[in-house]
C-alpha atoms as a PDB file:
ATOM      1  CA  UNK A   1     195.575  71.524 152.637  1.00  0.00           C
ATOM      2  CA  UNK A   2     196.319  74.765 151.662  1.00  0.00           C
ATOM      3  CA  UNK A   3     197.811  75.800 155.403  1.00  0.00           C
ATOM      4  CA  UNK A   4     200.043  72.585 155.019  1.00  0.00           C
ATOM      5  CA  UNK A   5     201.114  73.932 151.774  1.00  0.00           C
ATOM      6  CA  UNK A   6     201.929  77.345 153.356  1.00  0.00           C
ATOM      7  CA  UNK A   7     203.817  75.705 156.201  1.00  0.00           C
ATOM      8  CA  UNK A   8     205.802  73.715 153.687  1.00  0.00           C
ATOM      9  CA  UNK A   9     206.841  77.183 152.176  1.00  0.00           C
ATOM     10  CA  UNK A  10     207.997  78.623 155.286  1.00  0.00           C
ATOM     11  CA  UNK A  11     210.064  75.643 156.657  1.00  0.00           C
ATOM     12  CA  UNK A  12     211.627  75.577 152.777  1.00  0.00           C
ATOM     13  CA  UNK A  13     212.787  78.531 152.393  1.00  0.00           C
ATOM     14  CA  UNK A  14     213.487  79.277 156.008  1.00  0.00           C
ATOM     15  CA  UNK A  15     216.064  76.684 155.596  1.00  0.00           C
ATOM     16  CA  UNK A  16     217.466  77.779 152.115  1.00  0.00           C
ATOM     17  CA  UNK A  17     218.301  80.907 154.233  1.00  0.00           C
ATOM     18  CA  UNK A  18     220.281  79.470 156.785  1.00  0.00           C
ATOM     19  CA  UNK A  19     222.117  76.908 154.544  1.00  0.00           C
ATOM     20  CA  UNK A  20     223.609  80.210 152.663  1.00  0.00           C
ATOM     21  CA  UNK A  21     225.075  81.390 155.878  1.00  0.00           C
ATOM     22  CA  UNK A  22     225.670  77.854 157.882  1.00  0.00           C
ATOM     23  CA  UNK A  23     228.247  75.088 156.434  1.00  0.00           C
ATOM     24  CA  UNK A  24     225.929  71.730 156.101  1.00  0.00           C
ATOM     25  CA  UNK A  25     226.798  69.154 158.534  1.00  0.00           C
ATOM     26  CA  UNK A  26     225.770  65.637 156.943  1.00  0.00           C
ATOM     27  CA  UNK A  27     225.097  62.639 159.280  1.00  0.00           C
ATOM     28  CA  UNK A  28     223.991  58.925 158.915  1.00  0.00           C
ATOM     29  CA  UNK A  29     222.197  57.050 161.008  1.00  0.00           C
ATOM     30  CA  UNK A  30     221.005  53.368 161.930  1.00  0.00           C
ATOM     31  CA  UNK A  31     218.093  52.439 164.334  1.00  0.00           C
ATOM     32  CA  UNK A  32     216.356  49.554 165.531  1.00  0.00           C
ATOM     33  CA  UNK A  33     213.341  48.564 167.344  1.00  0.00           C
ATOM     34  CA  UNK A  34     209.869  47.235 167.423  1.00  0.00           C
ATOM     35  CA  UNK A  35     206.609  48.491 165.452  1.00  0.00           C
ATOM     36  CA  UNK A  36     203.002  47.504 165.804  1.00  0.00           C
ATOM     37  CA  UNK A  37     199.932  47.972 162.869  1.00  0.00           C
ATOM     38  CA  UNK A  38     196.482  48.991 163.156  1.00  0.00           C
ATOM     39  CA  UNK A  39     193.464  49.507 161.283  1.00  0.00           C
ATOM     40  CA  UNK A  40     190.187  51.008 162.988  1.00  0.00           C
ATOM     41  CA  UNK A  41     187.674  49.003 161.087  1.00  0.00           C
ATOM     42  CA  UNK A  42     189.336  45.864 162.713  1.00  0.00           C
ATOM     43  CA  UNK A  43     189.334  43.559 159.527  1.00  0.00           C
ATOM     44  CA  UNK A  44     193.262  44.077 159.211  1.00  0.00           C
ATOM     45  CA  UNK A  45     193.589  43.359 163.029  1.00  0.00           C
ATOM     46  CA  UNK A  46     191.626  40.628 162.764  1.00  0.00           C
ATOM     47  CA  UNK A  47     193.938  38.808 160.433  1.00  0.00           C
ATOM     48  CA  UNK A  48     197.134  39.936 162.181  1.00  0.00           C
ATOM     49  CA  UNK A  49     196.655  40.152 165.760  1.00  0.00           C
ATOM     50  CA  UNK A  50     198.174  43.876 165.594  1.00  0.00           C
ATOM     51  CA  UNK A  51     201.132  42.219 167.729  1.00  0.00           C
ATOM     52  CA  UNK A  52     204.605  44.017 167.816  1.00  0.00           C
ATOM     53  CA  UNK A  53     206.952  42.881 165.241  1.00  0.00           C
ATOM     54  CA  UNK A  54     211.055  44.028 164.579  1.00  0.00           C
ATOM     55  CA  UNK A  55     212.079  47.103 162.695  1.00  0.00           C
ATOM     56  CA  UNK A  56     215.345  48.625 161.564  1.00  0.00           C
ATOM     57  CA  UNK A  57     215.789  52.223 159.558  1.00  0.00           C
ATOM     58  CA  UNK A  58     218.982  53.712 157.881  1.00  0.00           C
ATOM     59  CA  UNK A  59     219.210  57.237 157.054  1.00  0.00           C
ATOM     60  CA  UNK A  60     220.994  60.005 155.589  1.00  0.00           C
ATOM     61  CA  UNK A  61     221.089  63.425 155.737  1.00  0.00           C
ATOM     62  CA  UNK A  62     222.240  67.503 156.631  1.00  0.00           C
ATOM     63  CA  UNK A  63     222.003  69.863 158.919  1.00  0.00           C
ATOM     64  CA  UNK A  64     222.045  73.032 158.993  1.00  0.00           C
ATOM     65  CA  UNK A  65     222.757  75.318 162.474  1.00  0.00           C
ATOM     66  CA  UNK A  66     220.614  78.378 162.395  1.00  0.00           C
ATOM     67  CA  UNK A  67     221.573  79.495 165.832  1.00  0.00           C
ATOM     68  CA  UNK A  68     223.728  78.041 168.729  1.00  0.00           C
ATOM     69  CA  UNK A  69     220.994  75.614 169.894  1.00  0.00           C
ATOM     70  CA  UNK A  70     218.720  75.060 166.804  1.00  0.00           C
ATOM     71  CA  UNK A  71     219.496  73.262 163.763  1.00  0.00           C
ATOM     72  CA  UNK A  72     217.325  72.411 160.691  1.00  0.00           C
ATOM     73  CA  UNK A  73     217.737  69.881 158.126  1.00  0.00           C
ATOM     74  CA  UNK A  74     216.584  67.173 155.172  1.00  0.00           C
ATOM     75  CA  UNK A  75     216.760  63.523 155.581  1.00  0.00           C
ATOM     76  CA  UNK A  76     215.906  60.441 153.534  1.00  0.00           C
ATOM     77  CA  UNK A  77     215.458  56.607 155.015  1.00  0.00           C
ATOM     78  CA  UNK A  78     214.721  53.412 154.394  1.00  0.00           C
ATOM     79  CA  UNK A  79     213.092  51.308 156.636  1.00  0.00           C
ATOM     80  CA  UNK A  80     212.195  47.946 156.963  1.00  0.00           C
ATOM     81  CA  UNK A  81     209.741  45.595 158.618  1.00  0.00           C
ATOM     82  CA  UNK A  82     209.305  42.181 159.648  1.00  0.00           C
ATOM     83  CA  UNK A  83     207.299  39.746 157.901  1.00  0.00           C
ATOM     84  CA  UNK A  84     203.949  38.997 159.302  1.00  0.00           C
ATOM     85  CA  UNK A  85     202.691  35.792 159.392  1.00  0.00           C
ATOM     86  CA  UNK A  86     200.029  34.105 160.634  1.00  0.00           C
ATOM     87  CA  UNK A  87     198.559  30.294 160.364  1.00  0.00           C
ATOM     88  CA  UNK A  88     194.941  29.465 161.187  1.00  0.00           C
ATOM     89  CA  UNK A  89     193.453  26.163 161.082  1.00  0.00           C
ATOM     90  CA  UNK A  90     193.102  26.140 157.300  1.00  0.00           C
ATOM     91  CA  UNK A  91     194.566  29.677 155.931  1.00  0.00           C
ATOM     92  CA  UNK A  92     198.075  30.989 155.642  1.00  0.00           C
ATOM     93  CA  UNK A  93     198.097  34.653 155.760  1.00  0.00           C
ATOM     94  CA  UNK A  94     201.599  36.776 155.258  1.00  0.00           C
ATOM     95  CA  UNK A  95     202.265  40.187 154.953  1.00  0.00           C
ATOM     96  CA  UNK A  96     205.644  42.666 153.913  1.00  0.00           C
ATOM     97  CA  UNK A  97     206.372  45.630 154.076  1.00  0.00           C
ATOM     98  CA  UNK A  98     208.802  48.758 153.677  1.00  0.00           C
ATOM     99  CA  UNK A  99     209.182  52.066 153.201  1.00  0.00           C
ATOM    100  CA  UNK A 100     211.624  54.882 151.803  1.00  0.00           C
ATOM    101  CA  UNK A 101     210.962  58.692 153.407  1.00  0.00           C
ATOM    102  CA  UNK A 102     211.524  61.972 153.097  1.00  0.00           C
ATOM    103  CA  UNK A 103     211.716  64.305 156.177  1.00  0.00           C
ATOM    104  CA  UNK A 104     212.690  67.820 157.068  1.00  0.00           C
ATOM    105  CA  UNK A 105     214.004  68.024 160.521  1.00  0.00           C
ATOM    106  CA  UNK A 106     214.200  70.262 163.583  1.00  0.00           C
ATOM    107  CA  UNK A 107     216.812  69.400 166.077  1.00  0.00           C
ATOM    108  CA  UNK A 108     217.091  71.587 169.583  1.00  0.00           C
ATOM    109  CA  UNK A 109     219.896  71.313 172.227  1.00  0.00           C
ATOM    110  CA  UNK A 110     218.586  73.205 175.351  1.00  0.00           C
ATOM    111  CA  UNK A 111     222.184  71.762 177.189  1.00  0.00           C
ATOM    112  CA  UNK A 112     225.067  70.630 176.165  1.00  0.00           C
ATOM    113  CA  UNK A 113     225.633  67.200 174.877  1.00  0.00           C
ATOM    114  CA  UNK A 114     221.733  66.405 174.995  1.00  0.00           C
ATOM    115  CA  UNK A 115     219.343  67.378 171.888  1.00  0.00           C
ATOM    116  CA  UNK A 116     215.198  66.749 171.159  1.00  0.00           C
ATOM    117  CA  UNK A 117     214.573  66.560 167.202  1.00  0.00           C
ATOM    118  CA  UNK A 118     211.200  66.067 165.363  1.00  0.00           C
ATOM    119  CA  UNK A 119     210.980  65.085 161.963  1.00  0.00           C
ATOM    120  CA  UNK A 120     207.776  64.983 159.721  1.00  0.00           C
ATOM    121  CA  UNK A 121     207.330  64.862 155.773  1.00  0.00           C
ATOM    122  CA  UNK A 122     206.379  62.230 153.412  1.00  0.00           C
ATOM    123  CA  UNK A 123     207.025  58.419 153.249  1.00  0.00           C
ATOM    124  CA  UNK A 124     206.074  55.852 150.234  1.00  0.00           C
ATOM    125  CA  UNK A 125     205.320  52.104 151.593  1.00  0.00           C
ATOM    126  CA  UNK A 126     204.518  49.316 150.156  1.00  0.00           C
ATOM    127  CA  UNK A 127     203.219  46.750 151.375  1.00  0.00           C
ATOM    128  CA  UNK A 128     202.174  42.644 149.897  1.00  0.00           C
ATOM    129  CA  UNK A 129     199.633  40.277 151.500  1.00  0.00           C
ATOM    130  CA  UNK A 130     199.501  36.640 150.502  1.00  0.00           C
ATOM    131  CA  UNK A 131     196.203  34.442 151.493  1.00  0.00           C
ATOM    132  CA  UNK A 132     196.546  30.848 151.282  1.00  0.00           C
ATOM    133  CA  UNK A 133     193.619  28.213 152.468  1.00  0.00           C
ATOM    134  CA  UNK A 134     192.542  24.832 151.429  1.00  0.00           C
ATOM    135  CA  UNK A 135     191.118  26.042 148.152  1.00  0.00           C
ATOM    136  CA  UNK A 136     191.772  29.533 147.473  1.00  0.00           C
ATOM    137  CA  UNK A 137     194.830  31.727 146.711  1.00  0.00           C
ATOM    138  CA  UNK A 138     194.854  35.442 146.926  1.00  0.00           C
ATOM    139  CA  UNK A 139     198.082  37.891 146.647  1.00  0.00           C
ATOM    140  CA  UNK A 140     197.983  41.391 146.429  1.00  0.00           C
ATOM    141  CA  UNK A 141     200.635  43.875 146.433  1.00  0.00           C
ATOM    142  CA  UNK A 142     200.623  47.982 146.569  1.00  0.00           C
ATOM    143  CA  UNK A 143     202.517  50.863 147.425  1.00  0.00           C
ATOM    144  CA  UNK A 144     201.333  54.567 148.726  1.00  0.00           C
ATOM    145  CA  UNK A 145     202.450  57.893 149.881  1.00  0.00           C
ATOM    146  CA  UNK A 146     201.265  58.629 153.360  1.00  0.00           C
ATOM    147  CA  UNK A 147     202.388  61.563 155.776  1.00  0.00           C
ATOM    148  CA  UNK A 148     205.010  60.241 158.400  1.00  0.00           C
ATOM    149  CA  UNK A 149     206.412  62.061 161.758  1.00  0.00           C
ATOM    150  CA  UNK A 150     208.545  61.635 164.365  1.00  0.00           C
ATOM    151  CA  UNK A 151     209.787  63.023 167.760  1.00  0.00           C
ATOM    152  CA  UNK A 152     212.888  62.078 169.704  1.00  0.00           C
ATOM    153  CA  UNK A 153     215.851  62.529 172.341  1.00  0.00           C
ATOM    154  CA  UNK A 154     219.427  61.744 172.240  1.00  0.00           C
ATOM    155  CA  UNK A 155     222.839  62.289 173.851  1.00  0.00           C
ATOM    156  CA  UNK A 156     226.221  62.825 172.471  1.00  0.00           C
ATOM    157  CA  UNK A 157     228.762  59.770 173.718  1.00  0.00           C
ATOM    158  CA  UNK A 158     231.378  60.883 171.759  1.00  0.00           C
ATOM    159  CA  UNK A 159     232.343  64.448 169.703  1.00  0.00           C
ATOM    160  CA  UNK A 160     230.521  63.097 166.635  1.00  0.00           C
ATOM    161  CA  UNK A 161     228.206  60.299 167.434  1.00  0.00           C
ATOM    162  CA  UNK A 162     224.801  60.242 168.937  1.00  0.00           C
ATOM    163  CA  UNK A 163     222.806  57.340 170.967  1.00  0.00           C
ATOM    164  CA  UNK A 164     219.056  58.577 170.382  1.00  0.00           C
ATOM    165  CA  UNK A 165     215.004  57.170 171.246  1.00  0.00           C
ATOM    166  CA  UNK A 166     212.441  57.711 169.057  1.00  0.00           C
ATOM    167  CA  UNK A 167     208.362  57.115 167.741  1.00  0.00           C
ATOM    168  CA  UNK A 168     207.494  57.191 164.567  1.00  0.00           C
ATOM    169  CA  UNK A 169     204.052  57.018 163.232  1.00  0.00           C
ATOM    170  CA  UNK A 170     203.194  56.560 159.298  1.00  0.00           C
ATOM    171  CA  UNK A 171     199.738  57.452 159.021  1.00  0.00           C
ATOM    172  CA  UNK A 172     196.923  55.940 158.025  1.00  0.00           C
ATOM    173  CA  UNK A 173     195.667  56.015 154.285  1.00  0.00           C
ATOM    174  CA  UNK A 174     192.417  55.549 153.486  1.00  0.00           C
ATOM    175  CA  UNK A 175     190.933  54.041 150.227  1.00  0.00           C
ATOM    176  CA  UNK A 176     191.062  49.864 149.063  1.00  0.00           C
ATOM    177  CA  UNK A 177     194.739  48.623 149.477  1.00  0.00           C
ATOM    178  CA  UNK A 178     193.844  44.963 149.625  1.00  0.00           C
ATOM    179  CA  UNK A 179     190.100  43.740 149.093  1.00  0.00           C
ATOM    180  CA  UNK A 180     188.107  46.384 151.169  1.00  0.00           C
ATOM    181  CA  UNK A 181     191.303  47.307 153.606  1.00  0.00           C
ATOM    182  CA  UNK A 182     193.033  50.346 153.433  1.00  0.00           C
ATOM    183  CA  UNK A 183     197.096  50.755 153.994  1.00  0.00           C
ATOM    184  CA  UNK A 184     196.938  50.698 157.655  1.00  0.00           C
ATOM    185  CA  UNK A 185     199.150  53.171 160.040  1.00  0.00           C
ATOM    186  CA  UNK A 186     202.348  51.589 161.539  1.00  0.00           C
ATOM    187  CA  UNK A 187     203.982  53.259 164.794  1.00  0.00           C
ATOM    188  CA  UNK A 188     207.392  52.292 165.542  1.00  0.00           C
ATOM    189  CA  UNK A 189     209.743  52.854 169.087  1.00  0.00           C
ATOM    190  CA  UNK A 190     213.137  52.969 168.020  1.00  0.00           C
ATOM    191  CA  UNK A 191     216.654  53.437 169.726  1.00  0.00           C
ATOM    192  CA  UNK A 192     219.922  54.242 167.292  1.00  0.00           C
ATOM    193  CA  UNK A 193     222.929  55.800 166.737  1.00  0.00           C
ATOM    194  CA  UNK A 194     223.654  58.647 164.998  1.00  0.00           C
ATOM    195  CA  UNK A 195     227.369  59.624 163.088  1.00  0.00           C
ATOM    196  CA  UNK A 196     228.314  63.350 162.068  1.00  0.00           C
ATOM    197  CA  UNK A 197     230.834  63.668 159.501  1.00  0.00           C
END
């Protein structure tokens, strides 16, 4: 904990130094792709399959150039996820879910036109499970901070826009979420666009 602290530190103020001497460049961005559950102790799997299910993520944020080929930078999303559903001979089981992030980023170009980025920070999602059968009704619904991350590529089409591929992963958090499961980790492949302003 206390070395993710210290990193935290560094990677803040590191980039309050470089956005006094670089002009912010803000961006949005919109992605879309597939993303897939899972849950080690099986009992979540069990009820959904783990099978891969649609995703889409808008985002905001800056960047900040700290040398010709490096650029740092906030962002904030929101993503969301397809409902899960699944029908068994006598249960109905759904589940929802979303999540809004915060991220600091790290974006390299080692040629022109082509740039790697990875992204990692913090992401609250909340998720809702409804359990029907013949003679029992269950719904439960809660939300969580867990630690998210992602790496990616992309290439510039145009002066200011950006086609990009990515993986995300929100982690894992342990504890009860819904009877005796915890929130399970999601991992999403993504492809999107990307606008500078």
């Amino acid at each position: 904990m206390k070395k993710t602290n210290k990193l935290s530190v560094i990677l803040l103020s590191t980039l309050s130094i470089c956005s006094i001497n670089a002009i912010a460049s803000p961006y949005v961005s919109g992605q879309f792709g597939v993303y897939g559950t899972s849950d080690s102790n099986n009992a979540y799997d069990n009820l959904f399959h783990n099978k891969s299910r649609i995703t889409g993520r808008i985002a905001a944020g800056y960047l900040w150039g700290i040398n010709p080929c490096t650029e740092l930078g906030l962002e904030s999303g929101v993503q969301g996820y397809q409902k899960i559903r699944e029908q068994y001979t006598v249960t109905d089981a759904t589940l929802r879910r979303y999540s809004i992030d915060a991220l600091g980023v790290v974006d390299y170009r080692p040629i022109q036109y082509f740039n790697v980025f990875a992204k990692a920070g913090a992401a609250y999602v909340r998720e809702k499970i409804n359990v029907h059968t013949t003679h029992y009704d269950y719904s439960s619904a809660k939300g969580t901070v867990v630690p998210k991350a992602v790496i990616g590529a992309g290439y510039d089409v145009l002066e200011n826009v950006n086609v990009n591929l990515s993986v995300s992963q929100e982690f894992k958090r342990h504890g009860h979420f819904v009877a005796t499961l915890p929130m399970p980790a999601a991992t999403s492949a993504m492809a999107g666009v990307n606008y500078r302003f």
